[in-house]
Each structure stands twice: as structure tokens, then as C-alpha cells.
C-alpha atoms as a PDB file:
ATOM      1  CA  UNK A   1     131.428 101.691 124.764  1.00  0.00           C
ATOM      2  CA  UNK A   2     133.351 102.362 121.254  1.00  0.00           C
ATOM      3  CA  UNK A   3     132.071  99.397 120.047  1.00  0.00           C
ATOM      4  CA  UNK A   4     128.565 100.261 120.637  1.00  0.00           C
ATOM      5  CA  UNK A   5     129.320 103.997 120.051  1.00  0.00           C
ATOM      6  CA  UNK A   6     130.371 102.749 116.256  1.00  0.00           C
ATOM      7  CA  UNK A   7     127.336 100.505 115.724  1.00  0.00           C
ATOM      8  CA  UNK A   8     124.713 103.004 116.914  1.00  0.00           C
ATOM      9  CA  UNK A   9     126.436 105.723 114.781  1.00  0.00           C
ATOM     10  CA  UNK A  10     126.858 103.382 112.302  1.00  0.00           C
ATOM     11  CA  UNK A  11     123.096 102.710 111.724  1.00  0.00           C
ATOM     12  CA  UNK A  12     121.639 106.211 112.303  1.00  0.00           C
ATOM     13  CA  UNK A  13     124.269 108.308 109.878  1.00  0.00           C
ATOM     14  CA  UNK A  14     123.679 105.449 106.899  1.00  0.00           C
ATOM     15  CA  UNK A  15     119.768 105.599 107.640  1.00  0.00           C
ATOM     16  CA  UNK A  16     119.894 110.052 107.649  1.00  0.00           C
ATOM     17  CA  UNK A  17     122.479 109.096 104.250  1.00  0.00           C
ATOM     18  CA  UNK A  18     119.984 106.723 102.532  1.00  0.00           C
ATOM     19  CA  UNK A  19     117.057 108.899 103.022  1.00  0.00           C
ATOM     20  CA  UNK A  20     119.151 112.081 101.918  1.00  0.00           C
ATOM     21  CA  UNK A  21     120.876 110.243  98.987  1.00  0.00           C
ATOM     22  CA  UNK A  22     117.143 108.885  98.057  1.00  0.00           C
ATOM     23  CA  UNK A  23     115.976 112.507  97.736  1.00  0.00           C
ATOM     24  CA  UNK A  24     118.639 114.368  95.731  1.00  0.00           C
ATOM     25  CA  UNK A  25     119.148 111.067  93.270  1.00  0.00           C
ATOM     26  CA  UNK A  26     115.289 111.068  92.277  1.00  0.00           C
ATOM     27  CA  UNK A  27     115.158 115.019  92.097  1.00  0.00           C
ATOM     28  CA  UNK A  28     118.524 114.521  90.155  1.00  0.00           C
ATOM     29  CA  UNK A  29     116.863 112.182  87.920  1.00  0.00           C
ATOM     30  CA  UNK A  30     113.531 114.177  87.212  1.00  0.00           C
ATOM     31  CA  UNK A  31     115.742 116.912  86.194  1.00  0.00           C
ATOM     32  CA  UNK A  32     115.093 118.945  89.133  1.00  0.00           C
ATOM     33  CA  UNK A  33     118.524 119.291  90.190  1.00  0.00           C
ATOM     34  CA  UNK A  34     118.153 123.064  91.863  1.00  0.00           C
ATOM     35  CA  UNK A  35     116.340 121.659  94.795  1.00  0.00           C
ATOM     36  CA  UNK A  36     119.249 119.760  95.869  1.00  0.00           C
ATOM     37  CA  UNK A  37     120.752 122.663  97.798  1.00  0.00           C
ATOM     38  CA  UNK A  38     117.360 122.814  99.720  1.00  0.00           C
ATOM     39  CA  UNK A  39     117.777 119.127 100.982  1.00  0.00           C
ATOM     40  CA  UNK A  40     120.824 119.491 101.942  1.00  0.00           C
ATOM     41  CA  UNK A  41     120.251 122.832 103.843  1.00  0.00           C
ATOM     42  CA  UNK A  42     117.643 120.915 105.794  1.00  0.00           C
ATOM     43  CA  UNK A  43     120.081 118.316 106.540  1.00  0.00           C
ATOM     44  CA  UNK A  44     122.896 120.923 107.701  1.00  0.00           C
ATOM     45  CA  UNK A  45     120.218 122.720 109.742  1.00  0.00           C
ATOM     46  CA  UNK A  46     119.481 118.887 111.153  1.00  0.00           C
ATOM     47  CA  UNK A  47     123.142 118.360 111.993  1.00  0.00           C
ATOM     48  CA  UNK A  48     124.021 121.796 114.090  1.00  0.00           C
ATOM     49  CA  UNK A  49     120.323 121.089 115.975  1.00  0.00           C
ATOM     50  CA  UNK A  50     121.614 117.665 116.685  1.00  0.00           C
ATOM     51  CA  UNK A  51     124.835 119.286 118.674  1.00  0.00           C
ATOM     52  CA  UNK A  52     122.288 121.831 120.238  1.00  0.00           C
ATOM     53  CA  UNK A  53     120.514 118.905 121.232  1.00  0.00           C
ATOM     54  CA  UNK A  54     124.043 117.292 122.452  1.00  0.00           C
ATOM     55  CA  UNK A  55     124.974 120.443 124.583  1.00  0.00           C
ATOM     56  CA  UNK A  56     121.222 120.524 126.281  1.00  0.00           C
ATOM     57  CA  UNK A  57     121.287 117.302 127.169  1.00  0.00           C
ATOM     58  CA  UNK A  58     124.444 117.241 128.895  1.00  0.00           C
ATOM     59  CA  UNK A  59     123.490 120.186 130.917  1.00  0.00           C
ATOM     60  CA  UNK A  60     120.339 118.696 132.655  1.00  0.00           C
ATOM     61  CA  UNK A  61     122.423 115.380 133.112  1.00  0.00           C
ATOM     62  CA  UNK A  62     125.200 117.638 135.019  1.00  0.00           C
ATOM     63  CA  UNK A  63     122.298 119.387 136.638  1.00  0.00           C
ATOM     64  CA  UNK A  64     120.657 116.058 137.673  1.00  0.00           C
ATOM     65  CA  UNK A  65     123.910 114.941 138.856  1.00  0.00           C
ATOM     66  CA  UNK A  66     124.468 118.147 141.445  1.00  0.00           C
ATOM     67  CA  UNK A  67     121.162 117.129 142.246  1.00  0.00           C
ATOM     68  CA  UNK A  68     122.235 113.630 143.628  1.00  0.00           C
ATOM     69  CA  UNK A  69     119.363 112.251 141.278  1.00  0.00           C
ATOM     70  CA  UNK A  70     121.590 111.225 138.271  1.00  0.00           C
ATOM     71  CA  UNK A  71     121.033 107.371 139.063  1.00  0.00           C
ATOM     72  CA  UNK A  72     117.475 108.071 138.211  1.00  0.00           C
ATOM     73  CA  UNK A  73     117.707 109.669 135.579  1.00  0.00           C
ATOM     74  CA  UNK A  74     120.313 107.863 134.085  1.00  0.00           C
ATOM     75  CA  UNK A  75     117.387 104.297 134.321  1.00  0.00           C
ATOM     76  CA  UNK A  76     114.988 106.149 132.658  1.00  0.00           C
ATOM     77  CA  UNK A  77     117.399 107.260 129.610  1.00  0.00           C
ATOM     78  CA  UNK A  78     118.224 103.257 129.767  1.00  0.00           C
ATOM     79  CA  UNK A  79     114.714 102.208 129.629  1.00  0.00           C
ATOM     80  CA  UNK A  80     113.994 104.434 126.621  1.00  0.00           C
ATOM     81  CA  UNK A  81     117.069 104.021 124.763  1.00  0.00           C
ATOM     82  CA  UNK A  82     116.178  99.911 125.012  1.00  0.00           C
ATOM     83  CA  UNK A  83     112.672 100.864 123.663  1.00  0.00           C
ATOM     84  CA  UNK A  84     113.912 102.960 120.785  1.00  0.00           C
ATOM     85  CA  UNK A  85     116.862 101.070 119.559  1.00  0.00           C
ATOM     86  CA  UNK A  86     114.139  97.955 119.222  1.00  0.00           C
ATOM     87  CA  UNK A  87     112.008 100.389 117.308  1.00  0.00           C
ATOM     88  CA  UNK A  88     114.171 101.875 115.206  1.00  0.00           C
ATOM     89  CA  UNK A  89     115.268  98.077 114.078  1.00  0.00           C
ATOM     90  CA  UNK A  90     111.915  97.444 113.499  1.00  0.00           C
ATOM     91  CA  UNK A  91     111.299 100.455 111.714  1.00  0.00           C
ATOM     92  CA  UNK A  92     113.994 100.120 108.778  1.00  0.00           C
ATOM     93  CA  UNK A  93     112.775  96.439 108.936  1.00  0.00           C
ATOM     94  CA  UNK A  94     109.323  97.367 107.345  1.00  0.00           C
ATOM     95  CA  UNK A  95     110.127 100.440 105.733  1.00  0.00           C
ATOM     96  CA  UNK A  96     113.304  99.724 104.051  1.00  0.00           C
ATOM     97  CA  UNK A  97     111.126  98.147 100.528  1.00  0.00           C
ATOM     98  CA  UNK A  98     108.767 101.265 100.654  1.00  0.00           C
ATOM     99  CA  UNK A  99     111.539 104.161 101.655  1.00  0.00           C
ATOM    100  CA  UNK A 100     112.325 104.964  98.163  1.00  0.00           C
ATOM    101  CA  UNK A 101     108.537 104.895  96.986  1.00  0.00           C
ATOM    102  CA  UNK A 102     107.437 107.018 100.348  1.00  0.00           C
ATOM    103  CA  UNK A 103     110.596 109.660 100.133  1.00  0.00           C
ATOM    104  CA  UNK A 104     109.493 110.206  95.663  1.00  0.00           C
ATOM    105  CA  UNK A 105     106.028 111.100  96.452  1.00  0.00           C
ATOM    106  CA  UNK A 106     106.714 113.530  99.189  1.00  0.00           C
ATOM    107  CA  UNK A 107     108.994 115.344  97.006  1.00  0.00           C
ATOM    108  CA  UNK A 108     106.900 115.060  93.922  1.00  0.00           C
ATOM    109  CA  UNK A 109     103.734 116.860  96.438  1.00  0.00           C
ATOM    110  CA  UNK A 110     106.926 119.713  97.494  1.00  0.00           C
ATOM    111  CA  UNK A 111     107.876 119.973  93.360  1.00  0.00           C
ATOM    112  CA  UNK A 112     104.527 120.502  92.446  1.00  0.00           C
ATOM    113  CA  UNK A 113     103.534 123.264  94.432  1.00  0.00           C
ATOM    114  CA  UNK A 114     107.099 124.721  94.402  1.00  0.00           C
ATOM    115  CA  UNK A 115     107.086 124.381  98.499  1.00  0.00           C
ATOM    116  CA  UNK A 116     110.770 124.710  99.106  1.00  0.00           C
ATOM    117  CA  UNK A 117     110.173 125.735 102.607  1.00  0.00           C
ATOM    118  CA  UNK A 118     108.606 122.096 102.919  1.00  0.00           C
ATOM    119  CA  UNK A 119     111.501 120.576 101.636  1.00  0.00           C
ATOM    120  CA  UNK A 120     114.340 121.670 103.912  1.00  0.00           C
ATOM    121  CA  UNK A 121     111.472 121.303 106.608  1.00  0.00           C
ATOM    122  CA  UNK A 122     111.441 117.511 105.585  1.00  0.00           C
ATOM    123  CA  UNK A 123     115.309 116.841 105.104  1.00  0.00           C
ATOM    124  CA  UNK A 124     116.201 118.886 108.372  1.00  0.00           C
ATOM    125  CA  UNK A 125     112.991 116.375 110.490  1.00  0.00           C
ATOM    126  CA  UNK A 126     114.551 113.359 109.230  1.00  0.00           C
ATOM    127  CA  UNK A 127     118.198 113.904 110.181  1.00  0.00           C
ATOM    128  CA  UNK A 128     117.287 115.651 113.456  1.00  0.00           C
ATOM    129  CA  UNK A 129     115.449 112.375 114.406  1.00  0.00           C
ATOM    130  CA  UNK A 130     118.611 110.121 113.710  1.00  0.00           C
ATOM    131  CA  UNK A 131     120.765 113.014 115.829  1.00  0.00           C
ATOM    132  CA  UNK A 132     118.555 113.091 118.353  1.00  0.00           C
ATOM    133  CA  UNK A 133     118.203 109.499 118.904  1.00  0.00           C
ATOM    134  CA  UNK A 134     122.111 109.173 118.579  1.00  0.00           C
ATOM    135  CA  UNK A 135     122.447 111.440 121.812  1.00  0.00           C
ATOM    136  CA  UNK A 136     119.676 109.724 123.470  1.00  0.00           C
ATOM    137  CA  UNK A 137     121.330 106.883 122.973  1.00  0.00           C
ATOM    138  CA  UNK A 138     124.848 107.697 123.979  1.00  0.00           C
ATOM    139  CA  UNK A 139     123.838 109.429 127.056  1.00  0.00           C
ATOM    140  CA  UNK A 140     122.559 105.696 127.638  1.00  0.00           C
ATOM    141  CA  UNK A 141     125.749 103.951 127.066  1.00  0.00           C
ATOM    142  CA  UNK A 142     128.361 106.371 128.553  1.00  0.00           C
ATOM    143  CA  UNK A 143     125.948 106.604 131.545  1.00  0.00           C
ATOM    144  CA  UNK A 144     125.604 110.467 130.439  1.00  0.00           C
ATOM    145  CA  UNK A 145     128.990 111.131 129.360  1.00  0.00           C
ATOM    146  CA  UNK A 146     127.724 111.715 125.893  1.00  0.00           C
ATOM    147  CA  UNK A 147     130.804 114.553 124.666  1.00  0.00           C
ATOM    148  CA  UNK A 148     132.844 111.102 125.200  1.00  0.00           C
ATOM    149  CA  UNK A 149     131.371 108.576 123.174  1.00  0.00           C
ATOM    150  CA  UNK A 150     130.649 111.326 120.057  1.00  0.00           C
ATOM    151  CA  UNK A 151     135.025 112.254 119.958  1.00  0.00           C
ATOM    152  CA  UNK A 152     135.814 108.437 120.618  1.00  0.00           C
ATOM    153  CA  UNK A 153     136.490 106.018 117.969  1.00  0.00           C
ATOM    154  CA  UNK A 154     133.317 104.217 117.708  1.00  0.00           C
ATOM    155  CA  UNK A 155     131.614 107.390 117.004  1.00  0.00           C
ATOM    156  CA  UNK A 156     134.174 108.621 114.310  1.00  0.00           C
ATOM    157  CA  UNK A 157     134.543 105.113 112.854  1.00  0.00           C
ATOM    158  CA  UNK A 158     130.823 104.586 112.474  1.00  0.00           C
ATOM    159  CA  UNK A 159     129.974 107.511 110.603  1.00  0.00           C
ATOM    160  CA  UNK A 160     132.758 106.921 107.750  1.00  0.00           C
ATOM    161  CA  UNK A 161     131.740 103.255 107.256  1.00  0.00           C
ATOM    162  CA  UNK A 162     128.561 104.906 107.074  1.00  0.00           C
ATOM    163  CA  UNK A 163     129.513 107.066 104.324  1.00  0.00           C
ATOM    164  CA  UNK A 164     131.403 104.802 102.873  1.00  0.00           C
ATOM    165  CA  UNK A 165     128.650 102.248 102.323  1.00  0.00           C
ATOM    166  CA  UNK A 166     125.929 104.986 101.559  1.00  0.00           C
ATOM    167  CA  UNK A 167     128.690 106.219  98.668  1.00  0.00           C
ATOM    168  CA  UNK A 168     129.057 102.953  96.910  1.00  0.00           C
ATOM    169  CA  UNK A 169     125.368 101.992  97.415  1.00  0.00           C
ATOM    170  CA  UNK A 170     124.548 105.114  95.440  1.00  0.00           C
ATOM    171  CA  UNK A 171     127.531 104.871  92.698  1.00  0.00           C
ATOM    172  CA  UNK A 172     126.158 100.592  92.449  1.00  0.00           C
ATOM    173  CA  UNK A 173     129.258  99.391  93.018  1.00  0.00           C
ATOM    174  CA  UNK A 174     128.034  98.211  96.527  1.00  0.00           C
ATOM    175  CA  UNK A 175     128.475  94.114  96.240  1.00  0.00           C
ATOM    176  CA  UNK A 176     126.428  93.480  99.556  1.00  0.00           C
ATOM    177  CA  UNK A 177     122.759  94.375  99.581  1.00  0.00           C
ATOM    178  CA  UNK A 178     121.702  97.102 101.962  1.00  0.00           C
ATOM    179  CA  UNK A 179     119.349  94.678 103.589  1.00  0.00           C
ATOM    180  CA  UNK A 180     122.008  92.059 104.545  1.00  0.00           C
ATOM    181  CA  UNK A 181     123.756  95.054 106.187  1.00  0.00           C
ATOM    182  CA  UNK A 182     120.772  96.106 108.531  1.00  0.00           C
ATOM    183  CA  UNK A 183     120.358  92.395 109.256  1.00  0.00           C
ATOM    184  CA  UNK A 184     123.721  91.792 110.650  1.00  0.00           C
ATOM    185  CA  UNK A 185     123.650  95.323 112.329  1.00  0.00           C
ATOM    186  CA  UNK A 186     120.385  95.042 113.708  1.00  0.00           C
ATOM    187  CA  UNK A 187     121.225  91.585 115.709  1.00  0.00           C
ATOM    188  CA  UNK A 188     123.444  94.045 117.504  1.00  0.00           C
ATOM    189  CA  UNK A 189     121.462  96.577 118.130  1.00  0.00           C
ATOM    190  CA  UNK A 190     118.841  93.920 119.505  1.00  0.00           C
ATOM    191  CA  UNK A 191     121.668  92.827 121.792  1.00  0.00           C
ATOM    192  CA  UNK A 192     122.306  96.337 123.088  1.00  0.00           C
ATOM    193  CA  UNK A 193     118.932  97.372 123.821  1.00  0.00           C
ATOM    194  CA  UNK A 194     118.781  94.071 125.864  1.00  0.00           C
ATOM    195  CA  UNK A 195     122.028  94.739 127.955  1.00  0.00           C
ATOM    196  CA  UNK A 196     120.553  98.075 128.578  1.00  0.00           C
ATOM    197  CA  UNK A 197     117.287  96.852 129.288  1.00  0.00           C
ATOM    198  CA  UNK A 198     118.895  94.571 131.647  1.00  0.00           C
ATOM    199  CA  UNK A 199     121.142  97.066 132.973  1.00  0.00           C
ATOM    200  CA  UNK A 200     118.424  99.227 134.008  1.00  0.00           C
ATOM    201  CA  UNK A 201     116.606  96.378 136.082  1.00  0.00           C
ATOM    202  CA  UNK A 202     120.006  95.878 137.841  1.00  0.00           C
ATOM    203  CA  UNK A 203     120.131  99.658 138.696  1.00  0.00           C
ATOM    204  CA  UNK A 204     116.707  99.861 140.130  1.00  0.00           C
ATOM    205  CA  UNK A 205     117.401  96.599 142.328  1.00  0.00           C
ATOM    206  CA  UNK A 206     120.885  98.497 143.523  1.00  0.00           C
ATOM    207  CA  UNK A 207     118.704 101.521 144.280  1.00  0.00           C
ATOM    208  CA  UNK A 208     115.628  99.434 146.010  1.00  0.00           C
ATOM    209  CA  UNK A 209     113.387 100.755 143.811  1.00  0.00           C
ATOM    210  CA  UNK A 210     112.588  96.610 142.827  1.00  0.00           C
ATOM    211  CA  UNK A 211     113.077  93.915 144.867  1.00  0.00           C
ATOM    212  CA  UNK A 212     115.104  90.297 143.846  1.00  0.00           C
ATOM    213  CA  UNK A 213     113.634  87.013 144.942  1.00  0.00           C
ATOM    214  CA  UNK A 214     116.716  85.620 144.286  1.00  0.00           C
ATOM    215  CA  UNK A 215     119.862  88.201 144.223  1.00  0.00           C
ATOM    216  CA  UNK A 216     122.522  86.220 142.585  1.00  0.00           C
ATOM    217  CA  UNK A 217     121.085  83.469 140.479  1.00  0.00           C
ATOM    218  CA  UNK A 218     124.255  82.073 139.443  1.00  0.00           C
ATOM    219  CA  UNK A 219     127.941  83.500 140.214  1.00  0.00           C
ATOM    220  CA  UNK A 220     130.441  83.164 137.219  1.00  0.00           C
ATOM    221  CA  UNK A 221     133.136  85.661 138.728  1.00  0.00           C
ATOM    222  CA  UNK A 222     135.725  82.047 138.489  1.00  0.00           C
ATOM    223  CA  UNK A 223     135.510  82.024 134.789  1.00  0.00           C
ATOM    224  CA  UNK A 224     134.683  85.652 133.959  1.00  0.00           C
ATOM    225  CA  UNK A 225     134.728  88.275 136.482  1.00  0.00           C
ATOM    226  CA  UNK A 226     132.284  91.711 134.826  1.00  0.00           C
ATOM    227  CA  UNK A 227     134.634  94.167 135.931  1.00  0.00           C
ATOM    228  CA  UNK A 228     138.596  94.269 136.522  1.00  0.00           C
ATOM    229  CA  UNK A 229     138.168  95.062 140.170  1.00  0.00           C
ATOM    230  CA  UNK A 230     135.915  91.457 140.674  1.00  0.00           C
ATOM    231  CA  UNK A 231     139.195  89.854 139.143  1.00  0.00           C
ATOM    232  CA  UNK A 232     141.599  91.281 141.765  1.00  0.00           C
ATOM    233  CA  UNK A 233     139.051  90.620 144.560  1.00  0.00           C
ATOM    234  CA  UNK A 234     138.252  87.021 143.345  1.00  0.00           C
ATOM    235  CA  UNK A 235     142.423  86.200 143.224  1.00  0.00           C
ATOM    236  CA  UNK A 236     142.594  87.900 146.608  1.00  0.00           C
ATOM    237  CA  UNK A 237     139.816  85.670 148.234  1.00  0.00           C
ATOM    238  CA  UNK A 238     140.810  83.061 147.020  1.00  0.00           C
ATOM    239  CA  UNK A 239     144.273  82.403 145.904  1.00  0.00           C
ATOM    240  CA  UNK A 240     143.138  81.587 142.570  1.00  0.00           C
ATOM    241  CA  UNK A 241     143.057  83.661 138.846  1.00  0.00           C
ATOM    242  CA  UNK A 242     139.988  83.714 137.348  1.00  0.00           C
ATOM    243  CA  UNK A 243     140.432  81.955 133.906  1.00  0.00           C
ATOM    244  CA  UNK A 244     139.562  85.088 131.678  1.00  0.00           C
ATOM    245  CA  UNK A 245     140.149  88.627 132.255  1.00  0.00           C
ATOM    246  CA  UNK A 246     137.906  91.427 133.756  1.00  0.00           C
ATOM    247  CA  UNK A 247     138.887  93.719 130.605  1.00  0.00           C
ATOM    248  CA  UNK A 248     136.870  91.108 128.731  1.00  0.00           C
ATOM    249  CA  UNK A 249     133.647  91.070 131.183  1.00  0.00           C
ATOM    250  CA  UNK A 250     134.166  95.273 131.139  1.00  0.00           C
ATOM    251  CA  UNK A 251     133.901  94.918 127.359  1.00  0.00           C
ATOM    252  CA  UNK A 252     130.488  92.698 127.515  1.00  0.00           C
ATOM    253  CA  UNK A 253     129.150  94.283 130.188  1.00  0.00           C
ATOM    254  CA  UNK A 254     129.122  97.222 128.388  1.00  0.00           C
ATOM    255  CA  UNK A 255     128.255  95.885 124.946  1.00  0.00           C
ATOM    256  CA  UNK A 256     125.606  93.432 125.532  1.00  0.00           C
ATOM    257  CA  UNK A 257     124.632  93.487 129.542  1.00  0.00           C
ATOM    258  CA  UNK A 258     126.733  90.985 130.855  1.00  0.00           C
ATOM    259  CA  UNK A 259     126.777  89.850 134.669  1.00  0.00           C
ATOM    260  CA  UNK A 260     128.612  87.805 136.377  1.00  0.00           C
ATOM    261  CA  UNK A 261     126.328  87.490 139.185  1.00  0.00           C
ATOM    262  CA  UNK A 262     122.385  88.141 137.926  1.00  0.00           C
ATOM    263  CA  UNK A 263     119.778  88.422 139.926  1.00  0.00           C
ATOM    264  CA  UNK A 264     116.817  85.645 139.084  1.00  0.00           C
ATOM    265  CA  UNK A 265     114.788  88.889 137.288  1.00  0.00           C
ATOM    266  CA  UNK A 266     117.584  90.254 135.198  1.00  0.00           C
ATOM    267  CA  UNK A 267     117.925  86.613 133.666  1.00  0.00           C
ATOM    268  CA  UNK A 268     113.840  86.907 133.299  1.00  0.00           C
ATOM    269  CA  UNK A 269     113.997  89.926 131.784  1.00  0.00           C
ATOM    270  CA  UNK A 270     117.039  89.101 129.367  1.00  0.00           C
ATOM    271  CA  UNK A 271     115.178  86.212 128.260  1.00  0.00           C
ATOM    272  CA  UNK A 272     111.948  87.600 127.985  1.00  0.00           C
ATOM    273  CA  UNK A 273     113.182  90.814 125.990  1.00  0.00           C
ATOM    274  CA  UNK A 274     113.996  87.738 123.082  1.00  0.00           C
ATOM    275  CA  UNK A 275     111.250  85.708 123.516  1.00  0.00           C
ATOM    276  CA  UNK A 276     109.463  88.995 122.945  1.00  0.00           C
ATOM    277  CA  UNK A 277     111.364  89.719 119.761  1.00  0.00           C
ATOM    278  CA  UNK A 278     110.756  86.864 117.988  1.00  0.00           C
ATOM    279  CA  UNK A 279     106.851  86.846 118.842  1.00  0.00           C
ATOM    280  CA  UNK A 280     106.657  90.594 117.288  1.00  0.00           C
ATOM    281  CA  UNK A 281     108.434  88.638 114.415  1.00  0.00           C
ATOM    282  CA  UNK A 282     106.816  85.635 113.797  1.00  0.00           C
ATOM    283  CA  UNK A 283     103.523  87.832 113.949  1.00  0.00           C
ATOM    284  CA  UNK A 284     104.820  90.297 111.072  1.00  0.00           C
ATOM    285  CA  UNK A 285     105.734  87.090 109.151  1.00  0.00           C
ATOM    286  CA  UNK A 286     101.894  85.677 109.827  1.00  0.00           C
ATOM    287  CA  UNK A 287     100.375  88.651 108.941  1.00  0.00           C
ATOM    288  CA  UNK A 288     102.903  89.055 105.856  1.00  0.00           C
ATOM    289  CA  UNK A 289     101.898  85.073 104.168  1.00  0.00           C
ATOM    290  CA  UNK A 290      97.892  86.420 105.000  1.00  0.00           C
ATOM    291  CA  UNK A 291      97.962  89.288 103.058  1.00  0.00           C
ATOM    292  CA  UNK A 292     100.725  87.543 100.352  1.00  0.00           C
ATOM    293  CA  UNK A 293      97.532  85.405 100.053  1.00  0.00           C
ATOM    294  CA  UNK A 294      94.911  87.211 100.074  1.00  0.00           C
ATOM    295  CA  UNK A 295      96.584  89.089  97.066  1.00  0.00           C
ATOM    296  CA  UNK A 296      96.932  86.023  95.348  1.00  0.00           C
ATOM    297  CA  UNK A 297      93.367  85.309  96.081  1.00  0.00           C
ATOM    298  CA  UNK A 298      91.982  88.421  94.392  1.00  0.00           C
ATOM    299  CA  UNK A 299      94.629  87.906  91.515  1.00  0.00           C
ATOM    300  CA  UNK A 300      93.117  84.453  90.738  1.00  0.00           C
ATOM    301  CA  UNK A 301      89.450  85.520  90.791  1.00  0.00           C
ATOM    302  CA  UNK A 302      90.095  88.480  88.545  1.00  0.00           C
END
């Protein structure tokens, strides 16, 4: 959970910190330095919302749990988390060239018709959607314990690697490029939203709400039990230590899915969530070289 807590926190504080540090730099630079305070009003605003958000959400969890209907509700937070940590990936992906440009012009429209209100507005928007997909998400990985994951050490971690990088980005001392950063960090986040993709499927088959053609595709529990307990019941069964820990299934289980006894559809589904990846990829990259082209085209005929 910490590990994922760190990544996810990681990625949504830098992307709120970019955006932010974007703003006040260019307004900085254009010698509009008094609108600064507005930004980062917006942004303040954004951060206590984000803990209202927090506090909300873990009240209709604890009401869904006295409710006996927590297992439900707990697949569909899954489901969604998978959906948005694959779009938010994405989405840096193919706005990360035209952030700066897009972030200028808005605040160029907000200077020019001295719209502070719009300003704070626009600051506050774009940190409350990084806070409120960083509970979303948590609730998903803590299976709704989300106070947990946002005092652990993932959570604290991430954000001051997150400032941190944003910090030396800005002062361009920052060796590594920005991009390389949301490369490596995205691969995980890919990997997460799979495991809870995964995860989900597993929880509706548990529940009967799916059916398995094939329960237990494969059973690994002899080299690497998912859970502590499937360790002690494997060496009780059979007489025999599994070769690696259950701390170390726990850990991937958590981080990435893993299952030492899949049903045929969770491997289907694991697969397919990457196979589906990398078509939405080689598309964008397609469509990319047509319209790198077709540029080049119009270039040569002018």
C-alpha cells in the first residue's frame, strides 16, 4: 500500500505543482507578479476541499459498510480508480508539450479583463481534481481505509519528492527531464490500475456476481504464496516451506494484482488490460507520423 500510496501521491502533487509553478512563473515573468497571491489562494482553497472531500468519502464508505454493502462498493471504486489512473497517464502523456502554452493563454484571457475571480476559480479546479482523484484512488488501494494511506509513508514521501522535483525543475537545476520522470512513473501507474482492475474481477467472482470457467488456472502458492496466511497453510499441508515468503506476495498483491491462484478470466483480463494499452498507443503514434506528414506536406507545397 505505501508503495503505491507514494507513487499515486507522487504523480498527482508534481502534476497540481507543475501547473501551479507554470502559472505564477509566466505571470512572474510578464511582470504581473500581484496575481500570484490569487493562484495560490485557489490552490489553498483546492487543498482544504480535497480533505472535505477525504472526510465525505470516508463517511459513506463507513455507512456502506454498516450497510453490509461495502464489498460492492468497494469494486466499483476499483473499477474507476483502474479507469482513471490509465487516463490520467494518458492525459500528461499528450498534454505535457502543450501545458505551458494552454496554462499562458488562460491567464493572459484572466489578465486582460482583470478577472481575478477566474483565476483562483482556475488554480483551486485544477488542484481539487488531483485531490480528488488522490482520495478516489486511495479509498481503492486501502480498500476504503483512505485516513491510512494519506498519514502513512507513501503518502508523506510522495508529496516531498514531489516538491522536491517541481523545486529544481523550476530553479533549472533539474538534470532529468520531466518527461523521463512521467515515463518511468507512469509504467507504474499502468501496473496499478491493472492489479486493481484485476482485483476487482476477483472480487466479483468471490461475490458470484461473475462466473469462472476455470477457477484456478494455475496454483503458484509452492513458490510464492499471495498472502502470509497461504504460507502457513501450504507448510501445514504439506510439510514443506514455500520457497519465498507471503510478506513478498502481500507486497505484490497489493502493488500490482498478484495471485497465486488466478482464475482463467483474471489472467484474460490482466493480459488484455496491456494488449489494450499498447493498441491506444500504437494508434496515437499512427495518428502522430500522419499528421507529422501531412505538415510536412503543406510545408513543401508552400
Amino acid at each position: 500500500m505505501e508503495v503505491q500510496a507514494l507513487l499515486i501521491m507522487f504523480r498527482e502533487v508534481l502534476e497540481a505543482l507543475l501547473i501551479i509553478g507554470i502559472i505564477t512563473t509566466y505571470l512572474k515573468r510578464m511582470d504581473n507578479k500581484q496575481y500570484t497571491k490569487y493562484v495560490w489562494l485557489g490552490a489553498g482553497l483546492a487543498v482544504l476541499a480535497s480533505a472535505g472531500v477525504a472526510m465525505l468519502f470516508q463517511i459513506v464508505l463507513t455507512g456502506f459498510t454498516s450497510m453490509g454493502s461495502e464489498m460492492y462498493l468497494k469494486i466499483g471504486i476499483m473499477l474507476i480508480s483502474a479507469l482513471l489512473l490509465t487516463q490520467m497517464v494518458f492525459w500528461m502523456a499528450s498534454h505535457s508539450k502543450d501545458l505551458k502554452g494552454e496554462m499562458e493563454g488562460k491567464m493572459n484571457g484572466f489578465i486582460s479583463t482583470g478577472n481575478v475571480v477566474g483565476m483562483v476559480i482556475h488554480s483551486f479546479l485544477v488542484v481539487l481534481r488531483e485531490g480528488v482523484e488522490t482520495v478516489f484512488f486511495f479509498a481503492a488501494i486501502t480498500g476504503g481505509n483512505i485516513g491510512a494511506a494519506m498519514q502513512g509513508w507513501g503518502a508523506i514521501t510522495g508529496v516531498i519528492i514531489a516538491v522536491m522535483v517541481s523545486y529544481f525543475f523550476f530553479k533549472g537545476t533539474m538534470k532529468v527531464p520531466l518527461k523521463t520522470f512521467f515515463k518511468i512513473t507512469g509504467a507504474f501507474i499502468i501496473l496499478i490500475a491493472a492489479g486493481l482492475f484485476v482485483q476487482a474481477i476477483s472480487m466479483m467472482q468471490d461475490l458470484s456476481i461473475i462466473g469462472s470457467v476455470v477457477p484456478h488456472l494455475y496454483d503458484l502458492t509452492w513458490f510464492l504464496p499471495e498472502h502470509p496466511i497461504d504460507y502457513d497453510h501450504y507448510l501445514r499441508d504439506h510439510g514443506v516451506a514455500p520457497l519465498l515468503s507471503g510478506d513478498i506476495g502481500i507486497f505484490l498483491k497489493a502493488l500490482f494484482g498478484y495471485s497465486s491462484m488466478p482464475s482463467i478470466e483474471e489472467v484474460i483480463a490482466y493480459i488484455g488490460y496491456f494488449v489494450g494499452i499498447y493498441l491506444l498507443t500504437s494508434n496515437k503514434g499512427i495518428e502522430k507520423k500522419k499528421v507529422s506528414n501531412e505538415i510536412n506536406v503543406i510545408k513543401s507545397q508552400a
